[in-house]
PDB file of N, CA and C in Angstrom:
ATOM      1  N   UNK A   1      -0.699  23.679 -11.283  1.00  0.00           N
ATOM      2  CA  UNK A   1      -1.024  22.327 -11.682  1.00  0.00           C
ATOM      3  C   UNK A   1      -0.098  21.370 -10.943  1.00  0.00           C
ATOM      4  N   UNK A   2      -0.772  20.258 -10.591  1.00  0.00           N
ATOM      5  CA  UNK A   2      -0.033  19.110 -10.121  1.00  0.00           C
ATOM      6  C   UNK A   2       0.168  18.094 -10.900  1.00  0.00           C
ATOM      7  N   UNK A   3       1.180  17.289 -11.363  1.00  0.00           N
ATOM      8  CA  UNK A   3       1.438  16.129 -12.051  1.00  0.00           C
ATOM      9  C   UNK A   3       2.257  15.178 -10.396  1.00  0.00           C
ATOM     10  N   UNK A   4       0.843  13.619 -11.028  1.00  0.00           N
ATOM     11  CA  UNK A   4       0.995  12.950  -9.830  1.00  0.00           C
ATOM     12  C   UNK A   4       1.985  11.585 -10.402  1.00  0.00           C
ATOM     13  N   UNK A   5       3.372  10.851  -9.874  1.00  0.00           N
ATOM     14  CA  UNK A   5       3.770   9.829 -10.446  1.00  0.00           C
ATOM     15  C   UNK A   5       3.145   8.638  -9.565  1.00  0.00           C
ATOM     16  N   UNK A   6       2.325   7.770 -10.555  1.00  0.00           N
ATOM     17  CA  UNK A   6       2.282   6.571  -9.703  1.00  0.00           C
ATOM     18  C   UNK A   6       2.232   5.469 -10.266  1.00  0.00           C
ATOM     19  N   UNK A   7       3.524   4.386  -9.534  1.00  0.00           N
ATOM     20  CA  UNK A   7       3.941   3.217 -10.034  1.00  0.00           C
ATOM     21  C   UNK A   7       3.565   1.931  -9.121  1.00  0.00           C
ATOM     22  N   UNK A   8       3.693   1.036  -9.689  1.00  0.00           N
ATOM     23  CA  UNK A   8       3.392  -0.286  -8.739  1.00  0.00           C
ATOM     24  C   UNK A   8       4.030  -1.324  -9.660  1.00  0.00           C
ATOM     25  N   UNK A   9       5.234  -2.065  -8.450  1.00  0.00           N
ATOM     26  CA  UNK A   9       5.462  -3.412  -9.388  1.00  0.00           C
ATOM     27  C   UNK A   9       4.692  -4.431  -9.431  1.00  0.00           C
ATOM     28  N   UNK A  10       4.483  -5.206 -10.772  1.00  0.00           N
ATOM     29  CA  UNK A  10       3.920  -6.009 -10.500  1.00  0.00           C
ATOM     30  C   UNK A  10       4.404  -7.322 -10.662  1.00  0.00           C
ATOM     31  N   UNK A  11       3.430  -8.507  -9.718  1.00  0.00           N
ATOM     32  CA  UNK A  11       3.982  -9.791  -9.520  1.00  0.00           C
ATOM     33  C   UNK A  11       4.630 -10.437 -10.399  1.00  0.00           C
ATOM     34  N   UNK A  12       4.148 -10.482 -11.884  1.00  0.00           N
ATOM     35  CA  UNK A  12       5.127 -11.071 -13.105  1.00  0.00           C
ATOM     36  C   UNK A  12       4.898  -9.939 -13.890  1.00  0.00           C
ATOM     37  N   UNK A  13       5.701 -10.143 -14.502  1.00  0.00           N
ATOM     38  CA  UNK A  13       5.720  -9.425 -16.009  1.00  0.00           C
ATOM     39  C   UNK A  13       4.996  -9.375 -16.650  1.00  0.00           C
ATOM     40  N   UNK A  14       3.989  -8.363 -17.195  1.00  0.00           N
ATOM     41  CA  UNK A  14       3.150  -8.318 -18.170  1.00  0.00           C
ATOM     42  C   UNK A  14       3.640  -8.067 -19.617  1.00  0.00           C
ATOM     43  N   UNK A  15       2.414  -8.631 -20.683  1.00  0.00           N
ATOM     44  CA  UNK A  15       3.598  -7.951 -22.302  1.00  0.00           C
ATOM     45  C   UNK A  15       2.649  -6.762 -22.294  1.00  0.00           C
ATOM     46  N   UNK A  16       3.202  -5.650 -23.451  1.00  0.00           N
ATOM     47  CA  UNK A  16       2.635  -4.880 -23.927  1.00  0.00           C
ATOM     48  C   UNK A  16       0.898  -4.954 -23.956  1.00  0.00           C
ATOM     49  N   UNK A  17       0.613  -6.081 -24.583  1.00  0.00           N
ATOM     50  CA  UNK A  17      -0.645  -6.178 -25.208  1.00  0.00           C
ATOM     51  C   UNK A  17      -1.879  -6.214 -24.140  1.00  0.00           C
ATOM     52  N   UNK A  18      -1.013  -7.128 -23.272  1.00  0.00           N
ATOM     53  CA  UNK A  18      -1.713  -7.460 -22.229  1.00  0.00           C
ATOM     54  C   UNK A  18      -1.762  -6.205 -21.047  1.00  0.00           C
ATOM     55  N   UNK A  19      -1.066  -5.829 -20.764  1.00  0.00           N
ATOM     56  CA  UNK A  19      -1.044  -4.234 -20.140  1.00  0.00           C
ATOM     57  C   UNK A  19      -1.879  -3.469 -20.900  1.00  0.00           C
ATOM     58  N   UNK A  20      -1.806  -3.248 -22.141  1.00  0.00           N
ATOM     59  CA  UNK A  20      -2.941  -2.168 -23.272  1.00  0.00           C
ATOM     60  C   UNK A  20      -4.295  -3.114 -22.860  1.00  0.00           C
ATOM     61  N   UNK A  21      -4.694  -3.929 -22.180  1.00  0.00           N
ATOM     62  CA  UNK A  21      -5.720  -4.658 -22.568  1.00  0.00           C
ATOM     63  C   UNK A  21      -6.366  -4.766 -21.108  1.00  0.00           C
ATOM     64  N   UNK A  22      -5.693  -4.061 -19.926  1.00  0.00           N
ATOM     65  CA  UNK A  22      -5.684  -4.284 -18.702  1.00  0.00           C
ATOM     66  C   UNK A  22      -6.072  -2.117 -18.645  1.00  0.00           C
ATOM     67  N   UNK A  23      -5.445  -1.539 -19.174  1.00  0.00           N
ATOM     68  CA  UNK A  23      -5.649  -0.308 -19.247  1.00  0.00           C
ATOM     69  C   UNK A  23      -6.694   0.272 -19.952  1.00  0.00           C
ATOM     70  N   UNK A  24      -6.897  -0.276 -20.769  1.00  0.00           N
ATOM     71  CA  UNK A  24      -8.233   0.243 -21.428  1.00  0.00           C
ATOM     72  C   UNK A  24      -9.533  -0.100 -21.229  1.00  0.00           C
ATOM     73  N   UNK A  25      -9.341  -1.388 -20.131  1.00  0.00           N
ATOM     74  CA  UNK A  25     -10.530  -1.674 -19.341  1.00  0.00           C
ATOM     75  C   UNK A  25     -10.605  -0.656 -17.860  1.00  0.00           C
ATOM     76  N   UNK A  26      -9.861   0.134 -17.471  1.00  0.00           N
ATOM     77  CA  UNK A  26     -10.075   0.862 -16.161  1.00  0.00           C
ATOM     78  C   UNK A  26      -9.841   2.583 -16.551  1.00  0.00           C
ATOM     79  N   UNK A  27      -9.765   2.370 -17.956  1.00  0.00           N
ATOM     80  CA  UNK A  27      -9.518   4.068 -18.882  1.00  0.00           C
ATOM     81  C   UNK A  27     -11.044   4.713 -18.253  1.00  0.00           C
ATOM     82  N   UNK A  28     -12.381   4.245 -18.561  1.00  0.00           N
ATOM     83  CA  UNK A  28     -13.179   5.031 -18.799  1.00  0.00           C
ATOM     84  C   UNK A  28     -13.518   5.267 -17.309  1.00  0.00           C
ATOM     85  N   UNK A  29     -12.675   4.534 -15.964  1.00  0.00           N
ATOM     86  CA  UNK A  29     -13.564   5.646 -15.121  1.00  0.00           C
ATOM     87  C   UNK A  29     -12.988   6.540 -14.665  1.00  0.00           C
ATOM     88  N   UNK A  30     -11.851   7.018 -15.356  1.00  0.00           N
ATOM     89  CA  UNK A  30     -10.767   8.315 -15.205  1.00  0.00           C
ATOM     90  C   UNK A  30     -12.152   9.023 -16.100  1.00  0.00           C
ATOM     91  N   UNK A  31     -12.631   8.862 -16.740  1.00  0.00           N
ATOM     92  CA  UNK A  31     -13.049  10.358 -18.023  1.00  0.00           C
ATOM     93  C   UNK A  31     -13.809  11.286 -17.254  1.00  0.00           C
ATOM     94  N   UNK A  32     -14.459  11.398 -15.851  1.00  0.00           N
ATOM     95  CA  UNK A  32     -15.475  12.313 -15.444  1.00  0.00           C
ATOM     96  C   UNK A  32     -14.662  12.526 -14.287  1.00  0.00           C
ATOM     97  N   UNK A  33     -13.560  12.209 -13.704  1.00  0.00           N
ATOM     98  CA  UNK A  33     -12.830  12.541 -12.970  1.00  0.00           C
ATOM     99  C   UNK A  33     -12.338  14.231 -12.340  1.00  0.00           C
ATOM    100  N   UNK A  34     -13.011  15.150 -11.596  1.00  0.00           N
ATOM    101  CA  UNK A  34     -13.067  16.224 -11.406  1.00  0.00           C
ATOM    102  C   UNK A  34     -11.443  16.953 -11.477  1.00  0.00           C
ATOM    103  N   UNK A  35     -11.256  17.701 -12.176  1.00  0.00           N
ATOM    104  CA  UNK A  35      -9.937  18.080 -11.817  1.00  0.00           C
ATOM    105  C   UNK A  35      -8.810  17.222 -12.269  1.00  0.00           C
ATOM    106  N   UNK A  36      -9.044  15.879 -13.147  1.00  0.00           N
ATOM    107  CA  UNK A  36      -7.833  15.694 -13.602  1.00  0.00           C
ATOM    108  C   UNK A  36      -7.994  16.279 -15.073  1.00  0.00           C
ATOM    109  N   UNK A  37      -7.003  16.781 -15.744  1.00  0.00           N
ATOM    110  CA  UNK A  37      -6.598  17.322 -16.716  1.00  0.00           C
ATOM    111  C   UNK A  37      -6.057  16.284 -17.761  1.00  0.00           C
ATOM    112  N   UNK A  38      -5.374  14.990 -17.743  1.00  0.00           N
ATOM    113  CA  UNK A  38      -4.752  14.215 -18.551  1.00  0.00           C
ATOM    114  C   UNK A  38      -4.367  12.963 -17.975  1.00  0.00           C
ATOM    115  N   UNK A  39      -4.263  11.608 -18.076  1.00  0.00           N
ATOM    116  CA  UNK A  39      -3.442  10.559 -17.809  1.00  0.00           C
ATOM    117  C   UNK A  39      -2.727   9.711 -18.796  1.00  0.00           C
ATOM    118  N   UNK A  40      -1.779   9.520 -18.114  1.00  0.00           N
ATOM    119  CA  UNK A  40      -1.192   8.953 -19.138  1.00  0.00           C
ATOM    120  C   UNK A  40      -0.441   6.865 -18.548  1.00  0.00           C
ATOM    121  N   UNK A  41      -0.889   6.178 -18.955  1.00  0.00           N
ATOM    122  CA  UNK A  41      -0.760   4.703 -18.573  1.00  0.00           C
ATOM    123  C   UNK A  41       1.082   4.388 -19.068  1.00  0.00           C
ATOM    124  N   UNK A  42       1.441   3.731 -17.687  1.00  0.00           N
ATOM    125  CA  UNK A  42       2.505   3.558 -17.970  1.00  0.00           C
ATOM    126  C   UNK A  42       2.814   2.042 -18.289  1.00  0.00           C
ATOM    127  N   UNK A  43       3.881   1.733 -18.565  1.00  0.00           N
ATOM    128  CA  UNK A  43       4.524  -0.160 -18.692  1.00  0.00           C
ATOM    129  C   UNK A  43       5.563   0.113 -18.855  1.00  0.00           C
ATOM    130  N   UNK A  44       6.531  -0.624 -18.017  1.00  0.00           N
ATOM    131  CA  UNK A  44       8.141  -0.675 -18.529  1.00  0.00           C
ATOM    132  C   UNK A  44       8.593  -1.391 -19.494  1.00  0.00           C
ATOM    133  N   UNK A  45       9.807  -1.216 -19.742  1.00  0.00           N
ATOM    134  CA  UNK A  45      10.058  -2.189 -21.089  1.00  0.00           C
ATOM    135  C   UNK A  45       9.967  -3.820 -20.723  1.00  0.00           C
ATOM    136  N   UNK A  46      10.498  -3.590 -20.069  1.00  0.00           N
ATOM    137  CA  UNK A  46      10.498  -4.958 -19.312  1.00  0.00           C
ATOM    138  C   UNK A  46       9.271  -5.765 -18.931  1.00  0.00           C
ATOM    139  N   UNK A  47       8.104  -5.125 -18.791  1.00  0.00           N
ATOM    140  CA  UNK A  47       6.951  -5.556 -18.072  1.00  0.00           C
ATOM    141  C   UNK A  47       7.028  -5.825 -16.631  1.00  0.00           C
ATOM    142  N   UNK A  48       7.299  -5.553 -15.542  1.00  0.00           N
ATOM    143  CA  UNK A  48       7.735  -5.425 -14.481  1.00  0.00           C
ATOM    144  C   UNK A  48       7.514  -4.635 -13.570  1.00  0.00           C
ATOM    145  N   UNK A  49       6.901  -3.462 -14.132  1.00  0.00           N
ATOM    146  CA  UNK A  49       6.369  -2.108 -13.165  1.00  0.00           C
ATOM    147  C   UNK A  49       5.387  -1.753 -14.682  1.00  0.00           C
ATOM    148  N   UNK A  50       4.093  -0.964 -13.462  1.00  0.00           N
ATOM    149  CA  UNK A  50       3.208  -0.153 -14.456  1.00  0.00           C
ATOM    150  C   UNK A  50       2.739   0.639 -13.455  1.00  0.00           C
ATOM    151  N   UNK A  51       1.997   1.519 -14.051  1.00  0.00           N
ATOM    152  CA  UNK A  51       1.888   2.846 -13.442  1.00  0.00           C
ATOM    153  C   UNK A  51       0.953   4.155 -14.444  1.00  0.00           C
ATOM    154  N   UNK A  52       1.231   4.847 -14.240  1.00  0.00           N
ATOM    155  CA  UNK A  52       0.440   6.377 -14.749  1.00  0.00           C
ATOM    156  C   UNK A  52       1.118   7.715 -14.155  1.00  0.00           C
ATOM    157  N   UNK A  53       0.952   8.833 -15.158  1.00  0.00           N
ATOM    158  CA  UNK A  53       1.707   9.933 -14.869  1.00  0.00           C
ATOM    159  C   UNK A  53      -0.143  10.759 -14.621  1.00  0.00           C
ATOM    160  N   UNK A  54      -0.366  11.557 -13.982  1.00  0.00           N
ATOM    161  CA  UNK A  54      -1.318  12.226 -13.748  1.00  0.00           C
ATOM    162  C   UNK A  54      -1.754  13.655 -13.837  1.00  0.00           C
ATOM    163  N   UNK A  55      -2.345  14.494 -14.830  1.00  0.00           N
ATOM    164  CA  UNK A  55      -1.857  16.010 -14.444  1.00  0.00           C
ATOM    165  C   UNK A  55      -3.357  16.331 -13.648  1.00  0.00           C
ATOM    166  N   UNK A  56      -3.353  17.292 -13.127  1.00  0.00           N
ATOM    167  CA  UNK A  56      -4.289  17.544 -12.367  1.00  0.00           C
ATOM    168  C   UNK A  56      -4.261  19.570 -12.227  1.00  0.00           C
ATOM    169  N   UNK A  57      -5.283  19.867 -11.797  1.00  0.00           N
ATOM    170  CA  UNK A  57      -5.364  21.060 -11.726  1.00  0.00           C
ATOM    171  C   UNK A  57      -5.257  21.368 -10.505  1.00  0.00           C
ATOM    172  N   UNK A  58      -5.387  20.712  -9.275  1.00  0.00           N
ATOM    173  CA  UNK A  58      -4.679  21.018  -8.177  1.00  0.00           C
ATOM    174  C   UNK A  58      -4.547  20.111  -7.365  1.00  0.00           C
ATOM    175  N   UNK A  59      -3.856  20.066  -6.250  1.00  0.00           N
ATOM    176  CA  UNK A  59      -3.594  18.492  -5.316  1.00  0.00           C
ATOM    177  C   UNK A  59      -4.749  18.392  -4.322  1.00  0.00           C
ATOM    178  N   UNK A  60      -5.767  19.199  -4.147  1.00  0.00           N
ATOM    179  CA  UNK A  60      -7.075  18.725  -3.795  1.00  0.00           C
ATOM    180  C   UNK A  60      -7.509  18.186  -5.005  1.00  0.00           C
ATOM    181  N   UNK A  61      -7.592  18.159  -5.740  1.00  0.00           N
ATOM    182  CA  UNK A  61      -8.410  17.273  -6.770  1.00  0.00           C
ATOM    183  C   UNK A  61      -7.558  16.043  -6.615  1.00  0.00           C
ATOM    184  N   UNK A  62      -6.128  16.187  -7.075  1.00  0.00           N
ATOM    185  CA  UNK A  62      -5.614  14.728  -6.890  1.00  0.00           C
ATOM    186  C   UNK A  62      -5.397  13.452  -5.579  1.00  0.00           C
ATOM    187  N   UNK A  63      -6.234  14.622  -4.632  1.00  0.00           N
ATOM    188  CA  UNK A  63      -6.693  13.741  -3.194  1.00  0.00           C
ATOM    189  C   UNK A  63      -7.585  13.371  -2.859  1.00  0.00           C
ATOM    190  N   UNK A  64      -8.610  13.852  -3.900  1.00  0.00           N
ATOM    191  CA  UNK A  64      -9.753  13.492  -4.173  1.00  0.00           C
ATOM    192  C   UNK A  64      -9.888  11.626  -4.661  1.00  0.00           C
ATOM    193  N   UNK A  65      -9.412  12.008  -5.082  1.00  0.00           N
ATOM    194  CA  UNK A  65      -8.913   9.803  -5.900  1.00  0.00           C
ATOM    195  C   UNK A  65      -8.271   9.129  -5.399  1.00  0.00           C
ATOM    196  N   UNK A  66      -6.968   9.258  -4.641  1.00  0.00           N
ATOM    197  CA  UNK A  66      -5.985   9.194  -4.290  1.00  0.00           C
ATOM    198  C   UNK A  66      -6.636   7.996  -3.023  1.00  0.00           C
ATOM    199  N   UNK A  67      -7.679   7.606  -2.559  1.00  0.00           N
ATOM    200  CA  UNK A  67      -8.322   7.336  -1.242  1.00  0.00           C
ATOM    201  C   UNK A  67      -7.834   6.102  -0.826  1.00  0.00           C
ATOM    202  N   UNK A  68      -8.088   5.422   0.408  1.00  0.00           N
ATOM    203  CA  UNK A  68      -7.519   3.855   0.588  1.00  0.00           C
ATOM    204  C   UNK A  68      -8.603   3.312  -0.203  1.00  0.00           C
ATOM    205  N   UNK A  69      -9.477   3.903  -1.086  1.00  0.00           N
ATOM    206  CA  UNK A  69     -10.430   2.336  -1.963  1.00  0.00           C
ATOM    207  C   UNK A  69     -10.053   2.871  -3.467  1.00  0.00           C
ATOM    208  N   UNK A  70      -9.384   3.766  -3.781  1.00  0.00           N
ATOM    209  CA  UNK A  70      -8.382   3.462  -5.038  1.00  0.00           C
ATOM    210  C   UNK A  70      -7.527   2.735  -5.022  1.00  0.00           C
ATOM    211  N   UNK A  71      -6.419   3.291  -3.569  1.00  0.00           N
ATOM    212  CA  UNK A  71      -5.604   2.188  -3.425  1.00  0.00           C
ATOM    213  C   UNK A  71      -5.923   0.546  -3.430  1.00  0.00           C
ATOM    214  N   UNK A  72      -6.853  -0.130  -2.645  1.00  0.00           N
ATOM    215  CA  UNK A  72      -7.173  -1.256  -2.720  1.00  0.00           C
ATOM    216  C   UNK A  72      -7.948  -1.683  -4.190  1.00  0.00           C
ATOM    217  N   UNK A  73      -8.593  -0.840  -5.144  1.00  0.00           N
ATOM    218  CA  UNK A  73      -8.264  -0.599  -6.026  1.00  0.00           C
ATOM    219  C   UNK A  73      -7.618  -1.575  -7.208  1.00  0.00           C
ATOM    220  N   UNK A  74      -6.394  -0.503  -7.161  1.00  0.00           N
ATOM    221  CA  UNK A  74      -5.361  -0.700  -7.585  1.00  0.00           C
ATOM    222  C   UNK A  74      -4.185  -2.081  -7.217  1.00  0.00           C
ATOM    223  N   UNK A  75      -4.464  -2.596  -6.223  1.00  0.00           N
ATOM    224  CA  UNK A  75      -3.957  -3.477  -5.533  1.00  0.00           C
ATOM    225  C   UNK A  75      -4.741  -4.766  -5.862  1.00  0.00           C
ATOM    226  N   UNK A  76      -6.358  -4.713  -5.656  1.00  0.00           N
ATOM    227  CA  UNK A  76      -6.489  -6.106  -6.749  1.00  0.00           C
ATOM    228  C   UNK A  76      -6.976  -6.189  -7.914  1.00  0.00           C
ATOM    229  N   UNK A  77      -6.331  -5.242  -8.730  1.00  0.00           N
ATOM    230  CA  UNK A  77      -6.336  -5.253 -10.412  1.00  0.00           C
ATOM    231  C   UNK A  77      -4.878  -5.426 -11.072  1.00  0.00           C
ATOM    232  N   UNK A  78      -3.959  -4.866 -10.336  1.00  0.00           N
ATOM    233  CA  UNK A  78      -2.803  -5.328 -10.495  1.00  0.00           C
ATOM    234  C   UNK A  78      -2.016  -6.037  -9.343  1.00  0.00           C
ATOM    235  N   UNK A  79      -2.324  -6.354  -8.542  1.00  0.00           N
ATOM    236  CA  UNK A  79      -1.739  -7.385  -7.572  1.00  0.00           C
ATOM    237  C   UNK A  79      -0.529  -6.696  -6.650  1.00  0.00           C
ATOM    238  N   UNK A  80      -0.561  -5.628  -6.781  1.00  0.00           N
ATOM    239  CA  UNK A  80       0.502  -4.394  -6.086  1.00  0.00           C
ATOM    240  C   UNK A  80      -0.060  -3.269  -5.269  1.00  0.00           C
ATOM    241  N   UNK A  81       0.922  -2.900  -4.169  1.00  0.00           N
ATOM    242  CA  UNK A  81      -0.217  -1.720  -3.841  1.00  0.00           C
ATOM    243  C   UNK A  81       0.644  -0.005  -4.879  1.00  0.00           C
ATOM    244  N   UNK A  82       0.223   0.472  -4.793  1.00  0.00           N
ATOM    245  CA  UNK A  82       0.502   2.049  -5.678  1.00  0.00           C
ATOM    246  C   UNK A  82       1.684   2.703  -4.766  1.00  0.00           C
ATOM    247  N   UNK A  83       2.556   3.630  -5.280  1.00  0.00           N
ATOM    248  CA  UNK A  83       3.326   4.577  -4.485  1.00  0.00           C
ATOM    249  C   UNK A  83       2.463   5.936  -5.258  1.00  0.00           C
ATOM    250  N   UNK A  84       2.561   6.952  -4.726  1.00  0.00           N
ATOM    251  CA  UNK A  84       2.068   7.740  -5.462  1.00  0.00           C
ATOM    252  C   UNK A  84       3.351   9.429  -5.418  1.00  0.00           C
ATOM    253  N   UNK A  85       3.845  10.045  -6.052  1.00  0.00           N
ATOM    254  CA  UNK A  85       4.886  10.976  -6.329  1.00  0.00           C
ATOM    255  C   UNK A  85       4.388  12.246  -6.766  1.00  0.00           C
ATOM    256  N   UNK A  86       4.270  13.461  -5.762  1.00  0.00           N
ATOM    257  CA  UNK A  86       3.819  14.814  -6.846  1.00  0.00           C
ATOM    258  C   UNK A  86       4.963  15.492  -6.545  1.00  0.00           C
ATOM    259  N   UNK A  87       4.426  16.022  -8.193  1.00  0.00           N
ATOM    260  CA  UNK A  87       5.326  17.172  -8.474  1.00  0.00           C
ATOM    261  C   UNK A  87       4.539  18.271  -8.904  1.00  0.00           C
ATOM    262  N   UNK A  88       4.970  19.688  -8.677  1.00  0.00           N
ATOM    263  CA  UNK A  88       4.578  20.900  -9.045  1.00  0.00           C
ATOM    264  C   UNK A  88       5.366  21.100 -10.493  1.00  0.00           C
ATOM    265  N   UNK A  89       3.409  22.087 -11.341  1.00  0.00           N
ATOM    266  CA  UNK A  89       4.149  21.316 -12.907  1.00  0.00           C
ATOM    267  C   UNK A  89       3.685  22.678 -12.990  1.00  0.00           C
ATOM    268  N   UNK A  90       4.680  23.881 -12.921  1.00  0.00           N
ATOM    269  CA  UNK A  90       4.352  25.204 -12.796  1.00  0.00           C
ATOM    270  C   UNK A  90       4.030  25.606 -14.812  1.00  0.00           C
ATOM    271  N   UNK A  91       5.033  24.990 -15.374  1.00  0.00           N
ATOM    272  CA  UNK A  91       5.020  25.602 -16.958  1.00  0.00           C
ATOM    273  C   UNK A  91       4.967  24.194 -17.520  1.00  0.00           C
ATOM    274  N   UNK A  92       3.779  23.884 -18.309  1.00  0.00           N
ATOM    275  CA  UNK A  92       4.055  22.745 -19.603  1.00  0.00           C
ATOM    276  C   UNK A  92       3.923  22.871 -20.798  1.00  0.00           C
ATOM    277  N   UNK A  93       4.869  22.338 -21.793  1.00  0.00           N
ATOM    278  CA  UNK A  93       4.863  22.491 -23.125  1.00  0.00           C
ATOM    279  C   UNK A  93       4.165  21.561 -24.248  1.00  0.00           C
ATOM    280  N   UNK A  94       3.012  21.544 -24.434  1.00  0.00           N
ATOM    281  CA  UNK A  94       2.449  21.000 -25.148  1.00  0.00           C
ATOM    282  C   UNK A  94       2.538  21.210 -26.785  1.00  0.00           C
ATOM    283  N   UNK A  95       2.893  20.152 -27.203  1.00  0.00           N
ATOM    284  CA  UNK A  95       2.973  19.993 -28.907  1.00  0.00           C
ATOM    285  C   UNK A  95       2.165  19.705 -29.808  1.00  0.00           C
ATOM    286  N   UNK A  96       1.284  19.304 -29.127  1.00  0.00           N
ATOM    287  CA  UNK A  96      -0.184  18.876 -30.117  1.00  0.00           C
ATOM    288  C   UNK A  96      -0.746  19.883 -30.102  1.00  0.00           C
ATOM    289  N   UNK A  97      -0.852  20.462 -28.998  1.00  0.00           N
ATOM    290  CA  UNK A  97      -2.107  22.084 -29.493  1.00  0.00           C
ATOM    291  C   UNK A  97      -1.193  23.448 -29.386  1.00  0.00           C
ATOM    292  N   UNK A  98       0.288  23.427 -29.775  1.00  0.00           N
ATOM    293  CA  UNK A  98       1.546  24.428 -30.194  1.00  0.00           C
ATOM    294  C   UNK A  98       0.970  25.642 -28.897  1.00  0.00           C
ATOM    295  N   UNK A  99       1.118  24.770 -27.719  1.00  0.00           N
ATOM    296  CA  UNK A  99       0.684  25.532 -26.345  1.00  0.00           C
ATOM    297  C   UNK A  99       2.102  25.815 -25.231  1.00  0.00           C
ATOM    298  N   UNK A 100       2.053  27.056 -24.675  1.00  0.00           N
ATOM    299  CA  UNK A 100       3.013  26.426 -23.453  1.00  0.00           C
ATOM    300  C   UNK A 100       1.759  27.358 -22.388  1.00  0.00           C
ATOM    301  N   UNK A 101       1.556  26.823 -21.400  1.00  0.00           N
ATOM    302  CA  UNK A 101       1.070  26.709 -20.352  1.00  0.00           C
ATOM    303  C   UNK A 101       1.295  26.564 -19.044  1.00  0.00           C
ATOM    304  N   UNK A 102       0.668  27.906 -18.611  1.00  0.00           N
ATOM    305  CA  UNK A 102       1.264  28.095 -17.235  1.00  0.00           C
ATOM    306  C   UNK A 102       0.726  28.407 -15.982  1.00  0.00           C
ATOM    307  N   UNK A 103       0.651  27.651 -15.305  1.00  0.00           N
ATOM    308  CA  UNK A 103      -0.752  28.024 -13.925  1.00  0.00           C
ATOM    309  C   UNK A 103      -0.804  29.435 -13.187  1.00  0.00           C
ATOM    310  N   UNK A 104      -0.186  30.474 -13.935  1.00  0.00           N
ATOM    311  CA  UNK A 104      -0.494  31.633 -13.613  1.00  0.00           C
ATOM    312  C   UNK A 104      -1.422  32.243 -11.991  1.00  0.00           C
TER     313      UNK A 104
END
């Protein structure tokens, strides 16, 4: 499994509400997304950077999205362009379904 980090600052500060309200309008076209496994929407405390953590079942799938028209995208919905960060997520411990999981 791949977990992808990707952040982007943005031009002002957003609050909470307004970030939850900016994310839940671009949530549903992650849901049919081949190969991602989970996302998770980020905001700093500050409002200042936002972003998403990504798990994926492999880094062809997460290059699959990843394209210059996500990026542009992403760039005029939040006014930033994306960095994007993988990491190899060999064992995860999940607490909601008392799982640990491992790409065997």
């Amino acid at each position: 499994m791949i977990t992808a980090f990707v952040q982007f600052r943005l031009p002002q500060p957003v609050t909470r509400e307004k970030a939850r309200e900016t994310f839940l309008g671009t949530a549903p076209r992650y849901r049919e997304t081949p190969g991602l496994l989970r996302k998770y929407y980020l905001l700093a405390e500050d409002g200042s950077t936002a972003g998403g953590i990504y798990l994926w079942k492999s880094r062809e799938d997460a290059d699959r999205l990843y394209t210059k028209e996500w990026e542009e995208f992403v760039r005029s919905k939040y006014g930033a362009p994306p960095t994007v960060t993988y990491f190899e997520s060999p064992v995860i411990v999940d607490n909601t379904t008392n799982e640990i999981i491992s790409d065997s």
